[in-house]
N, C-alpha and C. Protein backbone atom coordinates (compact mmCIF):
# COMPACT_ATOMS: atom_id res chain seq x y z
N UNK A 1 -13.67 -25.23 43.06
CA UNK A 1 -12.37 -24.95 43.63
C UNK A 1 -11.84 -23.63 43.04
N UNK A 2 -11.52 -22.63 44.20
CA UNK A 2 -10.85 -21.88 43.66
C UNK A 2 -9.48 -21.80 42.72
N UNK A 3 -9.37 -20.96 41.65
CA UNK A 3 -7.48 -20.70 40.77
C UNK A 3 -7.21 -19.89 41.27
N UNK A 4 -6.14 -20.55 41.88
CA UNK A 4 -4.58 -19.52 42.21
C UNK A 4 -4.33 -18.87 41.24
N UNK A 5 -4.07 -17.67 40.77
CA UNK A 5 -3.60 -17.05 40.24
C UNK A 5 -2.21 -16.13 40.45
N UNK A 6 -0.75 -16.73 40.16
CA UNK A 6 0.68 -15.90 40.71
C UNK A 6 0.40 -14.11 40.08
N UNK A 7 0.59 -13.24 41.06
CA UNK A 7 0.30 -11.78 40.71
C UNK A 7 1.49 -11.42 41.26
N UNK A 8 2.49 -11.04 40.00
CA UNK A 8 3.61 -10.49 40.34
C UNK A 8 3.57 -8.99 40.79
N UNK A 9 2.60 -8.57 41.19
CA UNK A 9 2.00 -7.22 41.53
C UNK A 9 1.85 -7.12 43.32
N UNK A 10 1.10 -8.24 43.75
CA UNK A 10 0.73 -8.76 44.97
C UNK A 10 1.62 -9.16 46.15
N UNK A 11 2.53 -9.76 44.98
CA UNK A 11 4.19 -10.70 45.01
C UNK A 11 4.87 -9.59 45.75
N UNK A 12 4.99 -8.15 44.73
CA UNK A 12 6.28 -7.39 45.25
C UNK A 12 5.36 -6.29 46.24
N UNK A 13 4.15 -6.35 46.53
CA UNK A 13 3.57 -5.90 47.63
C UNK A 13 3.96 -6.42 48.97
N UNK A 14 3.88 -7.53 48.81
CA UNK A 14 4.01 -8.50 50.17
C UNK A 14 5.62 -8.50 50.03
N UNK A 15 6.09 -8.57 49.41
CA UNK A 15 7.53 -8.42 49.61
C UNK A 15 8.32 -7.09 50.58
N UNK A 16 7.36 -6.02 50.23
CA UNK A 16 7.72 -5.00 50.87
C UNK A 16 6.52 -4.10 51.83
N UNK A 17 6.22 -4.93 53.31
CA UNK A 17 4.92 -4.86 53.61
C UNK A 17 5.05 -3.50 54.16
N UNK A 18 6.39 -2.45 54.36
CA UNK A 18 6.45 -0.86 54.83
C UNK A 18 6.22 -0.15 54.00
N UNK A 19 6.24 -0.72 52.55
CA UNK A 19 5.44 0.65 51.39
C UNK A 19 4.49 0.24 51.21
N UNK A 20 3.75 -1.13 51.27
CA UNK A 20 2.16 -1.06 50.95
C UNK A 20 1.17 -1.31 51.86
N UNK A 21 -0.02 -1.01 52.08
CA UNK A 21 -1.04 -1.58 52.95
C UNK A 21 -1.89 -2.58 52.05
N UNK A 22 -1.95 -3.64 52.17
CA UNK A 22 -2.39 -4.48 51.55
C UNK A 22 -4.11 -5.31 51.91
N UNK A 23 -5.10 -4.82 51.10
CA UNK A 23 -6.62 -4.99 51.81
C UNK A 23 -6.51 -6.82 51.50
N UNK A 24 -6.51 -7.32 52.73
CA UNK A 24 -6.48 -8.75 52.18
C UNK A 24 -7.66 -9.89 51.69
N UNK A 25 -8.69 -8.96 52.16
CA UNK A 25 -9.60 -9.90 50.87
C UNK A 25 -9.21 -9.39 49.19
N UNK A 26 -9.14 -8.25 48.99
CA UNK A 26 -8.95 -8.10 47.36
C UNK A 26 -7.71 -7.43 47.43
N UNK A 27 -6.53 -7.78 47.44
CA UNK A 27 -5.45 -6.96 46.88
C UNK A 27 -4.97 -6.18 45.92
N UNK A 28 -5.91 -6.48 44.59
CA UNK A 28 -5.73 -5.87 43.78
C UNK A 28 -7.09 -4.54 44.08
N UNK A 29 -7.20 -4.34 45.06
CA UNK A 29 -7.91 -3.13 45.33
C UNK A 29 -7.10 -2.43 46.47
N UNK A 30 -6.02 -2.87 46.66
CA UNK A 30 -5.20 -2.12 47.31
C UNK A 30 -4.72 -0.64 47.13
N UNK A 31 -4.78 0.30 47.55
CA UNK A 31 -3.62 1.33 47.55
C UNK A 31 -2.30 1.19 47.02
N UNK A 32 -1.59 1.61 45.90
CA UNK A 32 -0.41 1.39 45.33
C UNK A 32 -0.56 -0.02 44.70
N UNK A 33 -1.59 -0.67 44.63
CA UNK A 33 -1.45 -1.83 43.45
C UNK A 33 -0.59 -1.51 42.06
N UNK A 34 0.02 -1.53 41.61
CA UNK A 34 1.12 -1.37 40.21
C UNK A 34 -0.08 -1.50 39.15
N UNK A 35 -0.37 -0.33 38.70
CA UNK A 35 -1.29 -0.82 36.88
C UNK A 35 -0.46 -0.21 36.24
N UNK A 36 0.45 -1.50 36.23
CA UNK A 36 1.75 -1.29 34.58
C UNK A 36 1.51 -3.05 34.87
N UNK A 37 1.86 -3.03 33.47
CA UNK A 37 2.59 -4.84 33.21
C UNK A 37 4.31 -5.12 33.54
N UNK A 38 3.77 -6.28 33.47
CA UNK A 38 5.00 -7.10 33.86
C UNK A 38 6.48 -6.86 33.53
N UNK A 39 6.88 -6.05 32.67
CA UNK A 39 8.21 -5.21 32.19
C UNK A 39 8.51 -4.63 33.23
N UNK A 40 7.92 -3.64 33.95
CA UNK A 40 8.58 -3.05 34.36
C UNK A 40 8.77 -3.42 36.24
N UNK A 41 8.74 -4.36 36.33
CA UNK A 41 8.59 -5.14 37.60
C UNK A 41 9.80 -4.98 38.24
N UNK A 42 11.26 -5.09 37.56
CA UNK A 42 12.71 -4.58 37.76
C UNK A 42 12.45 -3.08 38.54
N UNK A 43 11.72 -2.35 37.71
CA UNK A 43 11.92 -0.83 37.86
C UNK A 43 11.05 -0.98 39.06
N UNK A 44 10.12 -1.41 39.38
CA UNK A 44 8.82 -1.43 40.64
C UNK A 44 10.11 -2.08 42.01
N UNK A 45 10.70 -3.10 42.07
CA UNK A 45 11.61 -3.64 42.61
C UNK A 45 12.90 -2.89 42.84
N UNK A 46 13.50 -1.97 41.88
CA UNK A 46 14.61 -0.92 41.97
C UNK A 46 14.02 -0.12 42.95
N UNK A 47 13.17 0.50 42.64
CA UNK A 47 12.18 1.94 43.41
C UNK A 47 12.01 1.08 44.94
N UNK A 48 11.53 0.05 45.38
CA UNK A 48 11.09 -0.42 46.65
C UNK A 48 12.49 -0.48 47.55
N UNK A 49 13.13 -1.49 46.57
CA UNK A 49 14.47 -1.35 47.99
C UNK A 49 15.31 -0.29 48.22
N UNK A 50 15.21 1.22 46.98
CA UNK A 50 16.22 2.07 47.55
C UNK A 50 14.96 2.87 48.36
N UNK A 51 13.64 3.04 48.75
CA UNK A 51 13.06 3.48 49.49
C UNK A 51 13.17 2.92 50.72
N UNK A 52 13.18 1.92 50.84
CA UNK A 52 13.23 0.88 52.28
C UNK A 52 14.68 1.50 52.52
N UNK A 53 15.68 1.39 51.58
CA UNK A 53 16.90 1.84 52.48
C UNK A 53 17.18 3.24 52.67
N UNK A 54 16.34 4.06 52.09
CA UNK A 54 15.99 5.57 52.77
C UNK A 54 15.65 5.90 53.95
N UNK A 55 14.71 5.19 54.10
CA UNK A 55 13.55 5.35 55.39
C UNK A 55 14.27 4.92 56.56
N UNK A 56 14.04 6.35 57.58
CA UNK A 56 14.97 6.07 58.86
C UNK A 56 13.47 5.12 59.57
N UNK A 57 14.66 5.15 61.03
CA UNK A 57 13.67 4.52 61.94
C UNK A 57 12.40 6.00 62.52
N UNK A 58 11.14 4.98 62.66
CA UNK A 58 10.16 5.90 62.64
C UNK A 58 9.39 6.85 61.51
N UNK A 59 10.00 6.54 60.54
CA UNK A 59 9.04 7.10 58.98
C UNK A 59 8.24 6.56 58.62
N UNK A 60 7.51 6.96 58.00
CA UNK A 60 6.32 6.35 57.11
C UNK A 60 6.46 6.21 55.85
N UNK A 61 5.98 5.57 55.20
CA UNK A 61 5.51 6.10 53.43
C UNK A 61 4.95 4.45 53.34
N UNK A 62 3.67 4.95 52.32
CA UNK A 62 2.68 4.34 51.69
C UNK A 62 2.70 4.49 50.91
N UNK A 63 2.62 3.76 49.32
CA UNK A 63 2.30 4.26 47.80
C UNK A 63 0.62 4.34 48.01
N UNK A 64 -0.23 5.33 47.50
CA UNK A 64 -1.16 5.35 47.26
C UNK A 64 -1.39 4.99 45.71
N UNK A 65 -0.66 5.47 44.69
CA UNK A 65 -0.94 4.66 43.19
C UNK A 65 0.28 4.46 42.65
N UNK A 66 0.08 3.92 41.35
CA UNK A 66 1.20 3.64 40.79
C UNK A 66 0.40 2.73 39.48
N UNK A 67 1.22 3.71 38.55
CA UNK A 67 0.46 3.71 37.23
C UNK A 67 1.30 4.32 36.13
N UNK A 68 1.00 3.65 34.87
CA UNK A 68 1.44 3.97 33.56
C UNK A 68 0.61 4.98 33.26
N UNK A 69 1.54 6.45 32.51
CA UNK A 69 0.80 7.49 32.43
C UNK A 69 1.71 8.30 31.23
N UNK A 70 1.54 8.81 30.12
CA UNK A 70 2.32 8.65 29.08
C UNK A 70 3.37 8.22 28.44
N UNK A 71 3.04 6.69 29.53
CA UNK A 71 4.44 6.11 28.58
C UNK A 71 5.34 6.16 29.70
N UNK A 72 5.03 6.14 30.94
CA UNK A 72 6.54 6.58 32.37
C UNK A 72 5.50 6.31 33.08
N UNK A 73 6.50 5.64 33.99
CA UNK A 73 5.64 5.18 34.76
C UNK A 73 5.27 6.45 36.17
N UNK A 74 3.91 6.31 37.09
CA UNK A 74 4.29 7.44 37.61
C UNK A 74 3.83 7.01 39.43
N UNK A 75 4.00 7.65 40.10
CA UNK A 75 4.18 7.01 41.59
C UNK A 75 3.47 8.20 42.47
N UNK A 76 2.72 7.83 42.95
CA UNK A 76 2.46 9.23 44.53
C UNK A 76 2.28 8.34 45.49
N UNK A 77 2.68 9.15 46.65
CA UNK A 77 3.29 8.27 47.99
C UNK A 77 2.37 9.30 48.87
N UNK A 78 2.51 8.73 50.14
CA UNK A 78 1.92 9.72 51.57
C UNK A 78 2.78 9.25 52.58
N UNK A 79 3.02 9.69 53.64
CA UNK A 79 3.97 9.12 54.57
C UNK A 79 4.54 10.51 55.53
N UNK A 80 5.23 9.91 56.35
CA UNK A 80 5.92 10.67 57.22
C UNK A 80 7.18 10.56 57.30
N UNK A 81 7.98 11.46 56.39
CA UNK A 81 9.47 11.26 56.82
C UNK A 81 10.09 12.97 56.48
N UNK A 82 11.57 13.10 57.07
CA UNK A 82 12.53 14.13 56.87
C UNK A 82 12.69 14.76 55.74
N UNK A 83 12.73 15.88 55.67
CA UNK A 83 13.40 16.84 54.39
C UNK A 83 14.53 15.86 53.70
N UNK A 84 15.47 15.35 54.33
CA UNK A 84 16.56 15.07 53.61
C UNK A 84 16.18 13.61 52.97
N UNK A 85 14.82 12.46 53.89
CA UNK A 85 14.50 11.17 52.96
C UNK A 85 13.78 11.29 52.55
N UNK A 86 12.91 13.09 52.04
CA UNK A 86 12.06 13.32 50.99
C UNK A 86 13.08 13.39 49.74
N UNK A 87 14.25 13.91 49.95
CA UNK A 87 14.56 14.18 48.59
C UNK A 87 15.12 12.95 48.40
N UNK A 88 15.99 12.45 49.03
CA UNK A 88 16.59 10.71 49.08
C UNK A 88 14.78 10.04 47.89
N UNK A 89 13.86 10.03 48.41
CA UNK A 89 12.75 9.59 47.89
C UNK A 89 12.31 9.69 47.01
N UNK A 90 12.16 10.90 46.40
CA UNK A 90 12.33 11.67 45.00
C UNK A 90 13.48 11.27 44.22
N UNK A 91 14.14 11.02 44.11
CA UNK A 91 15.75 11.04 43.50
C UNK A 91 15.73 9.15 42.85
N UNK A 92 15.30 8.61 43.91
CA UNK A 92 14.45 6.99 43.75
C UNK A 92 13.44 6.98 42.83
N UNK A 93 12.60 7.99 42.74
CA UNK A 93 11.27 7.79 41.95
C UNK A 93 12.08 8.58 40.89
N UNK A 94 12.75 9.81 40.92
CA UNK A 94 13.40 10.37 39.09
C UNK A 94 13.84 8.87 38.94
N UNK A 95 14.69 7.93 39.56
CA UNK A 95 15.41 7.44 38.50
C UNK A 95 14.37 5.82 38.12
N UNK A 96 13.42 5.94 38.91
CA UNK A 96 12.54 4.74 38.15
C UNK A 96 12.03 5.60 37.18
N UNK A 97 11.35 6.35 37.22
CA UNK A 97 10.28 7.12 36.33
C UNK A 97 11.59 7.23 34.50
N UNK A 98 12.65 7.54 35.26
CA UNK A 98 13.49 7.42 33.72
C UNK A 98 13.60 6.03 33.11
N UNK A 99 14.04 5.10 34.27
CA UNK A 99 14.03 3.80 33.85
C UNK A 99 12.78 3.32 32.94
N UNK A 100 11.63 3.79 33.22
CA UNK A 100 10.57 3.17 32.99
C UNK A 100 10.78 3.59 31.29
N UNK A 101 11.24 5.12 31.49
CA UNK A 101 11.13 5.37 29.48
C UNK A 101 11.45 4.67 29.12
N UNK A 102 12.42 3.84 29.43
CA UNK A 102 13.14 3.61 28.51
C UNK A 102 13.38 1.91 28.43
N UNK A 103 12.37 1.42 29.35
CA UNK A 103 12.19 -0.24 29.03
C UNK A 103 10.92 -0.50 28.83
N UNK A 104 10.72 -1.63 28.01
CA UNK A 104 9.28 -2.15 27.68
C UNK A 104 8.69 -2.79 28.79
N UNK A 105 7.61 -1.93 28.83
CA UNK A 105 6.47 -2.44 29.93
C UNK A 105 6.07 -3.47 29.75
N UNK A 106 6.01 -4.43 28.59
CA UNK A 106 5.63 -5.64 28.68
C UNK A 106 6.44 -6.58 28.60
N UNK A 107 8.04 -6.77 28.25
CA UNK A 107 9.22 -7.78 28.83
C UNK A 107 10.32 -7.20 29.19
N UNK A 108 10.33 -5.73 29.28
CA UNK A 108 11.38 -4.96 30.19
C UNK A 108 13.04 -5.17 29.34
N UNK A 109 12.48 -5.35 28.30
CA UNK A 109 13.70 -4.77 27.14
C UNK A 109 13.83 -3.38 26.85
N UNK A 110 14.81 -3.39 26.69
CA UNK A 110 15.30 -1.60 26.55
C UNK A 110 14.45 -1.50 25.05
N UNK A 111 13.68 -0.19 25.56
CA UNK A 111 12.54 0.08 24.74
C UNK A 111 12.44 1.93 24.44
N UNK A 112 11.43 2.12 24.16
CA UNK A 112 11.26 3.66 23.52
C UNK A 112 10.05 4.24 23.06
N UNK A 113 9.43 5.25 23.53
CA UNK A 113 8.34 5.73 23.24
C UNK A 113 7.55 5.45 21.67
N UNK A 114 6.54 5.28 21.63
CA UNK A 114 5.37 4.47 20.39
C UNK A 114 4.45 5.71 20.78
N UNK A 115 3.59 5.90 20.18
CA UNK A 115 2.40 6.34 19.74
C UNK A 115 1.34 5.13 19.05
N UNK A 116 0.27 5.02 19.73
CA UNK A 116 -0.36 4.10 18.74
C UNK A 116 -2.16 4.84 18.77
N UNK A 117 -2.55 5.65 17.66
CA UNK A 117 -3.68 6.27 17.90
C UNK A 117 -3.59 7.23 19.02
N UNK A 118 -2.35 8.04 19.54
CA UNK A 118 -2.81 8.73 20.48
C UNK A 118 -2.00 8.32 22.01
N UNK A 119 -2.55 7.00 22.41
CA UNK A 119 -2.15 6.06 23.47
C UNK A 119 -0.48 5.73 23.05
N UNK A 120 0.19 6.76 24.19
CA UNK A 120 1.77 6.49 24.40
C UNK A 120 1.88 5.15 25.34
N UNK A 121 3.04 4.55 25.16
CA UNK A 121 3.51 3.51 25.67
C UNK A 121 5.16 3.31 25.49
N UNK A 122 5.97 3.13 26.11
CA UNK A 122 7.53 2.66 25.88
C UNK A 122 7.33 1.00 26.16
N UNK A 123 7.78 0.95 24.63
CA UNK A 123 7.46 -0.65 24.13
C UNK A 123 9.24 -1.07 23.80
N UNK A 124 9.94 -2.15 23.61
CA UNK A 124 10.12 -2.43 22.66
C UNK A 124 10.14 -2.76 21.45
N UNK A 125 11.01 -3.07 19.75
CA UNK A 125 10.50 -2.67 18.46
C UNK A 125 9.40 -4.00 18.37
N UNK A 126 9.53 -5.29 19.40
CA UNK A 126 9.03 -6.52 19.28
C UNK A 126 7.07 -6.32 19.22
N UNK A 127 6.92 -5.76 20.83
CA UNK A 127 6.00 -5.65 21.53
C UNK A 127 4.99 -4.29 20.83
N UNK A 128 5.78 -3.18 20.01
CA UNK A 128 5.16 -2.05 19.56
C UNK A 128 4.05 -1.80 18.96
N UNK A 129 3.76 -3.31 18.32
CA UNK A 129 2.27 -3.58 17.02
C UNK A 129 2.23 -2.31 16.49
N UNK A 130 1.25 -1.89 16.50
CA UNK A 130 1.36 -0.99 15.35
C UNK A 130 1.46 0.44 15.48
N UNK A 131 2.28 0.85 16.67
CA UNK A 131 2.44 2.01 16.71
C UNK A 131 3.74 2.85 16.33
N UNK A 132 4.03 3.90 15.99
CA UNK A 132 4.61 4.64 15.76
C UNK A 132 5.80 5.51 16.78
N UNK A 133 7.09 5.41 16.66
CA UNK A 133 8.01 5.72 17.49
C UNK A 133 7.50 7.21 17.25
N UNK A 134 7.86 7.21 18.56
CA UNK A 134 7.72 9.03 19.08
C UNK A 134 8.93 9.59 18.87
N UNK A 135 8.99 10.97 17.86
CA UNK A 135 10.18 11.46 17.65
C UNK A 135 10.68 12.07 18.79
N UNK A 136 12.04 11.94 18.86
CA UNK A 136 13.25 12.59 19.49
C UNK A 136 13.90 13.84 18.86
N UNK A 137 14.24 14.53 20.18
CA UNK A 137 14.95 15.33 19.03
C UNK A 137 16.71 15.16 19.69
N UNK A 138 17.36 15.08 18.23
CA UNK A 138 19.15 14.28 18.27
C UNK A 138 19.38 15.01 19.34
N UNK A 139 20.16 14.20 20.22
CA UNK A 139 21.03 14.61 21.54
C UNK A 139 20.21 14.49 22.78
N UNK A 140 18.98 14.53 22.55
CA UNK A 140 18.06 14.15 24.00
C UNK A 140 17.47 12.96 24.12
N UNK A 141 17.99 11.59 23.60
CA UNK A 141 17.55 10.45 23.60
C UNK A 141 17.91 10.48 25.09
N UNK A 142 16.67 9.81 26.09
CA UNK A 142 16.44 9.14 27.22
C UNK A 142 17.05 10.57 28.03
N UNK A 143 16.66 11.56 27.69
CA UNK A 143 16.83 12.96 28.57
C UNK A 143 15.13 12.77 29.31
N UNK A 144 15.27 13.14 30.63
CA UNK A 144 13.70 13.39 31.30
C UNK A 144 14.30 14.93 31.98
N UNK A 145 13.02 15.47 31.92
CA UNK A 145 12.74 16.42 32.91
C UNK A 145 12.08 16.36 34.02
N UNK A 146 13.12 16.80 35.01
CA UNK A 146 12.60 16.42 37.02
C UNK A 146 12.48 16.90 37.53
N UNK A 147 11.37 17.08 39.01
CA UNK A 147 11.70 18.04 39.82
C UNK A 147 13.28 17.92 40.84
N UNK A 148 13.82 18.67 41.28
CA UNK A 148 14.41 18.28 41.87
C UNK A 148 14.49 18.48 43.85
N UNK A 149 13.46 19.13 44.09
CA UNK A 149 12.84 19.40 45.06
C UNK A 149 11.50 19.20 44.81
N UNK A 150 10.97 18.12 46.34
CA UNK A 150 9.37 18.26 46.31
C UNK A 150 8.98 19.77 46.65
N UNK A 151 7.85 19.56 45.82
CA UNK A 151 6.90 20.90 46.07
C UNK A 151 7.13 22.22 45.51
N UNK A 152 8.25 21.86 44.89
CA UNK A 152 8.62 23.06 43.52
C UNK A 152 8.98 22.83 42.41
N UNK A 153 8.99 24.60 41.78
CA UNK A 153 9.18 24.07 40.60
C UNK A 153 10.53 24.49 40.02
N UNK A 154 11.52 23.63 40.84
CA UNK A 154 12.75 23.51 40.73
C UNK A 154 13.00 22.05 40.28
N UNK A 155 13.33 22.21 38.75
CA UNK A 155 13.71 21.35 37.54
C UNK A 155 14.97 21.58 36.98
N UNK A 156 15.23 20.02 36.28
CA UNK A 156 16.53 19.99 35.60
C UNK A 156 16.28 18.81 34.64
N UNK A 157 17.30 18.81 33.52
CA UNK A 157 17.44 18.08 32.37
C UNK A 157 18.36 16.82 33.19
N UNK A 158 18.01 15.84 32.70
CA UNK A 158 19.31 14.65 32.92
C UNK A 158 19.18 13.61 32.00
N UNK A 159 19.80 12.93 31.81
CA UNK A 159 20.19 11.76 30.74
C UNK A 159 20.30 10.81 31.95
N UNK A 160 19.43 9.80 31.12
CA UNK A 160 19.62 8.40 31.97
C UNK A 160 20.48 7.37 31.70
N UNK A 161 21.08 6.79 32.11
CA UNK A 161 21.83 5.97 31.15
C UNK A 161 21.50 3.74 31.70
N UNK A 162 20.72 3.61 31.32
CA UNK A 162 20.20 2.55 31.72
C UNK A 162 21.44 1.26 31.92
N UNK A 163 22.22 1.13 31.59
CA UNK A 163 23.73 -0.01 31.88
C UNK A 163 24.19 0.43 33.27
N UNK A 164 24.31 1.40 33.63
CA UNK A 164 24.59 1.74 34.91
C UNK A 164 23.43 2.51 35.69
N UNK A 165 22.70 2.51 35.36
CA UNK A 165 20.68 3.17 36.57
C UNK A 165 21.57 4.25 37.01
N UNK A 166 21.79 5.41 36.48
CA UNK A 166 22.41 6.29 37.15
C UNK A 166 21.68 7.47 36.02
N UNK A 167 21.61 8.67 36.30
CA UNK A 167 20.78 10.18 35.94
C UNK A 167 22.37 10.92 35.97
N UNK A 168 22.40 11.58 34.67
CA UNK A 168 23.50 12.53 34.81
C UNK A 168 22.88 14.14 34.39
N UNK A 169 23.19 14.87 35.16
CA UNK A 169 22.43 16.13 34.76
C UNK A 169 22.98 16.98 33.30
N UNK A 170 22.06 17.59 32.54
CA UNK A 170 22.74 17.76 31.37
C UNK A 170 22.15 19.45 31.00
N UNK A 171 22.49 19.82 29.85
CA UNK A 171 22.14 21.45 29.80
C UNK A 171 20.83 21.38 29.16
N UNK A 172 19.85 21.84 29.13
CA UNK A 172 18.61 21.99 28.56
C UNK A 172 18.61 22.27 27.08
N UNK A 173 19.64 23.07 26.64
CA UNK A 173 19.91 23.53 24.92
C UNK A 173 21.15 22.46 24.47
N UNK A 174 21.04 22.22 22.95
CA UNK A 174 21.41 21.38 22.24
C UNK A 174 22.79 21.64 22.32
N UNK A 175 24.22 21.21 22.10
CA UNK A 175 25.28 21.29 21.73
C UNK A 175 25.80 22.52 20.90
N UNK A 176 26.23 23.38 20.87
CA UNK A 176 26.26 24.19 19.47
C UNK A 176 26.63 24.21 18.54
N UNK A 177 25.66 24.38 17.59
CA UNK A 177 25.67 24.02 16.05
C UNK A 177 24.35 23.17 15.68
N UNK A 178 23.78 22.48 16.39
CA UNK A 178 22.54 21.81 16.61
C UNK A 178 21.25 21.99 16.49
N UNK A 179 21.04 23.32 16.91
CA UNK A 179 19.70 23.48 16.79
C UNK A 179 19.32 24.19 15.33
């Protein structure tokens, strides 16, 4: 007899059958299968429904991956939609990709970059074993750098502030007196 096995991965695939194509003999060989753990399942779930409520009638988008990649999580899509629900789309993925710093990938507690041998991860202090917090430097805790247009390299500083999932844009140099 076959084991069921619950795949909260599979779960929020089928939940949202306009961002994924789902191969139904092996799903976990799907296109956009999630290889992050279970933490950040909130942030995988944040990112799906403000895309679904982007997407006009007649667009496309597919995740092709979606994967933990120094510690942030990271997303590429293909699809067919407008200049204005590309950036709507982007603006969804800055603010998961910040979210992700900054909660533990493995119970999605507000967490913070580790080092362990090399291999980054945003853990909480629980989940960290034996790695080493990645220094900050004062005043840029949970600052990311974004594009802010696809396809260039038009960037900006922002602070995330995880109690309210909201990105506030901030100046790239320290306060003065700081550095």
């Amino acid at each position: 007899m076959a084991r069921i096995v619950n795949d909260w991965r599979i779960d929020l695939m089928r939940a949202h059958p306009r961002l994924f194509e789902i191969v139904a003999e092996e799903p976990k060989h799907s296109f956009g299968y999630p290889l992050c753990e279970a933490g950040w399942r909130d942030v995988m779930e944040r990112l799906c429904v403000r895309i679904e409520d982007t997407l006009q009638d007649g667009e496309t988008f597919q995740f092709v991956r979606i994967k933990q990649k120094f510690g942030v999580a990271r997303f590429d899509w293909d699809g067919e939609v407008s200049d204005q629900t590309r950036l709507r789309i982007l603006e969804a993925i800055n603010l998961a990709v910040a979210r992700s710093a900054c909660s533990c990938e493995i119970c999605g507690a507000e967490g913070r970059l580790y080092s362990n041998r090399g291999w980054l991860a945003t853990r909480c202090a629980e989940h960290a074993a034996a790695g080493d917090p990645v220094p900050v430097r004062p005043g840029y805790e949970n600052v990311r750098f974004l594009r802010r247009t696809p396809g260039t390299a038009n960037m900006y500083y922002a602070r995330y502030d995880r109690a309210t999932d909201t990105l506030t844009e901030v100046s790239p140099r320290p306060p003065h007196g700081e550095e």
